[in-house]
C-alpha atoms as a PDB file:
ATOM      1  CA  UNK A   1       4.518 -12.100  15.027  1.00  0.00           C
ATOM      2  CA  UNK A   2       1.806 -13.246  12.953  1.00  0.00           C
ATOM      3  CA  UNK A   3      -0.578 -10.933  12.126  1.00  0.00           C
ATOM      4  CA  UNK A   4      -4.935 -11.242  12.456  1.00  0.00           C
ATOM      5  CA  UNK A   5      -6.789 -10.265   8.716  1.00  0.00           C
ATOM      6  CA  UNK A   6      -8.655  -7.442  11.400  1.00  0.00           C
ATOM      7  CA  UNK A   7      -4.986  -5.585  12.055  1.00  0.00           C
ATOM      8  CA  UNK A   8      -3.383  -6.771   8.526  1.00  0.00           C
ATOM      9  CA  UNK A   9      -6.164  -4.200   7.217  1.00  0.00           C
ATOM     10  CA  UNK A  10      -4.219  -1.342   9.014  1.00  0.00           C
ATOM     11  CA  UNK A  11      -0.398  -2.274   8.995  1.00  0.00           C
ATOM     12  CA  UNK A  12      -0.255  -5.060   6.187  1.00  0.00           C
ATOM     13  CA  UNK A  13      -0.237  -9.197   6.523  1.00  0.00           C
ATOM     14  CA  UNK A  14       3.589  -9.984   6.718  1.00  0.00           C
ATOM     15  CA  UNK A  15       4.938 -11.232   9.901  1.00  0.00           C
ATOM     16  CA  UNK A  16       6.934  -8.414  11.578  1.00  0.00           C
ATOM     17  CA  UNK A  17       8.374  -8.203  15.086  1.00  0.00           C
ATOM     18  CA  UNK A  18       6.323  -6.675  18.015  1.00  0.00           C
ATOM     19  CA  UNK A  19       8.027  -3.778  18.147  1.00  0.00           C
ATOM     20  CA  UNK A  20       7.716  -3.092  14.461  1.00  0.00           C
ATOM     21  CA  UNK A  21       3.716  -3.173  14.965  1.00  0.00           C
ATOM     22  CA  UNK A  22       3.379  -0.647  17.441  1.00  0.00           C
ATOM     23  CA  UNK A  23       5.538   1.649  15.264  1.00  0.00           C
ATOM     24  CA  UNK A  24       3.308   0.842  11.713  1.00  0.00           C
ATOM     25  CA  UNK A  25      -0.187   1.380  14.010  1.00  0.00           C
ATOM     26  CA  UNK A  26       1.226   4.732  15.435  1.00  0.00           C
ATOM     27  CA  UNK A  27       2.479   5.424  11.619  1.00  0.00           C
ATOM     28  CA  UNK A  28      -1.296   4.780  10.488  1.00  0.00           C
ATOM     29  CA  UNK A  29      -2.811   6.960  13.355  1.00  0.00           C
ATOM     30  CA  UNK A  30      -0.673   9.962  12.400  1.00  0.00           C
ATOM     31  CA  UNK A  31      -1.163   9.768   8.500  1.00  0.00           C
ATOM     32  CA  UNK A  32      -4.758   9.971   8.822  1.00  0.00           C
ATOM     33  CA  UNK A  33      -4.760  12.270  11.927  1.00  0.00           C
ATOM     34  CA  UNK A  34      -6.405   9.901  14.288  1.00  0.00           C
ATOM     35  CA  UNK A  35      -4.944  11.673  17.513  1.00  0.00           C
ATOM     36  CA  UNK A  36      -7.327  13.281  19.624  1.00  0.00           C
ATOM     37  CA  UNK A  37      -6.734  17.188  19.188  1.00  0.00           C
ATOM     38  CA  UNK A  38      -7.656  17.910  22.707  1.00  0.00           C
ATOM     39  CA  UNK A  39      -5.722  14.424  24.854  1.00  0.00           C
ATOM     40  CA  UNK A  40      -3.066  13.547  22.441  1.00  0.00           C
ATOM     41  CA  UNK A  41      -3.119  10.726  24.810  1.00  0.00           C
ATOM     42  CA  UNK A  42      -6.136   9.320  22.830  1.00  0.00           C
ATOM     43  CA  UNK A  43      -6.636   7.648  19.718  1.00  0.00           C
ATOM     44  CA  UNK A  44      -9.879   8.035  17.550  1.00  0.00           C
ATOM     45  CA  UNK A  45     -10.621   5.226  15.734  1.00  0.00           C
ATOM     46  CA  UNK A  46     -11.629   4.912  11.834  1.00  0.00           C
ATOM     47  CA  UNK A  47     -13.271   1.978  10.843  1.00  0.00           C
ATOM     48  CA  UNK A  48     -10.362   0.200   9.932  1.00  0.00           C
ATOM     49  CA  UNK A  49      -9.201   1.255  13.850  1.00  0.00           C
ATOM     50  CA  UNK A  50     -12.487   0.769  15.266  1.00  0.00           C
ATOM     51  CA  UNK A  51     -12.367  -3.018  14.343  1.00  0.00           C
ATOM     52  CA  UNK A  52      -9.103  -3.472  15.998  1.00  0.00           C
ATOM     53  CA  UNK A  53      -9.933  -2.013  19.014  1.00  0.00           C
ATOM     54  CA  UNK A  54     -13.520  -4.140  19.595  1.00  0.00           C
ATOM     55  CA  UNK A  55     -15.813  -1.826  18.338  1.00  0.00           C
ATOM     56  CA  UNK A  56     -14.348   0.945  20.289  1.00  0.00           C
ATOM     57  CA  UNK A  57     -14.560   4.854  19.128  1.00  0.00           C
ATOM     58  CA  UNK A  58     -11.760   5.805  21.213  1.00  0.00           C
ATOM     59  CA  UNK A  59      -9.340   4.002  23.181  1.00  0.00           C
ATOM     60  CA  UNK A  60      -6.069   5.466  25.473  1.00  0.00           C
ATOM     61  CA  UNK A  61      -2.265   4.928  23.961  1.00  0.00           C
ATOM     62  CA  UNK A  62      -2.326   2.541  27.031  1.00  0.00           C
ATOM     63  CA  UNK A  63      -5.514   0.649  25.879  1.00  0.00           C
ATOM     64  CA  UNK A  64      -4.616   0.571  22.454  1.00  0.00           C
ATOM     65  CA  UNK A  65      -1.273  -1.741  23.113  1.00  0.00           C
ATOM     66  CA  UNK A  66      -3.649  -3.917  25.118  1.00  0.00           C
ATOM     67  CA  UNK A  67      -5.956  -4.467  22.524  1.00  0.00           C
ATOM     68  CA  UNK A  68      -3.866  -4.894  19.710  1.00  0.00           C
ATOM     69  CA  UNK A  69      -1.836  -7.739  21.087  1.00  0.00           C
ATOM     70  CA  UNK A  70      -4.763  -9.813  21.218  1.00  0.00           C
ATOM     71  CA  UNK A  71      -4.673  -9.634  17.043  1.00  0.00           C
ATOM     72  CA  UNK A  72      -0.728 -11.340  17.259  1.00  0.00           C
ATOM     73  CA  UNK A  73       0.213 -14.744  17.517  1.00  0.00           C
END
C-alpha cells in the first residue's frame, strides 16, 4: 500500500502491506499511551493522530480502521 504524507507522519513513508499498517498505528497508539484509560475501546488522538482521523479527538478501534484506509492507495 502506498502510504498519504498525513499517515507517513505516524508509521513512516515506505509502502507496507495493509496488515502491516494497522499493526505500526496500534504500535504508535501504545508507545505514547493514546488508549483511552476508561474504554480501551477508544483511541485519543495526538496531533499527529488527530490529522489522520479528520480532525477528530477521539475515534472507536472500529472508526479508526475506517478512517485510516482512506490515507492508502
Amino acid at each position: 500500500m502506498t502510504i498519504s504524507p498525513t499517515l507517513a507522519a505516524v508509521i513512516g513513508a515506505a509502502p507496507i502491506p495493509r496488515t502491516e499498517v494497522t499493526k505500526k498505528v496500534w504500535e504508535y497508539i501504545k508507545k505514547h499511551n493514546l488508549q483511552d484509560a476508561e474504554n480501551k475501546r477508544n483511541i485519543n488522538a495526538d496531533d499527529k493522530l488527530k490529522a489522520v482521523f479528520g480532525g477528530k479527538k477521539q475515534v472507536s478501534m472500529f472508526e479508526m480502521t475506517k478512517l485510516i484506509s482512506g490515507h492508502l492507495s
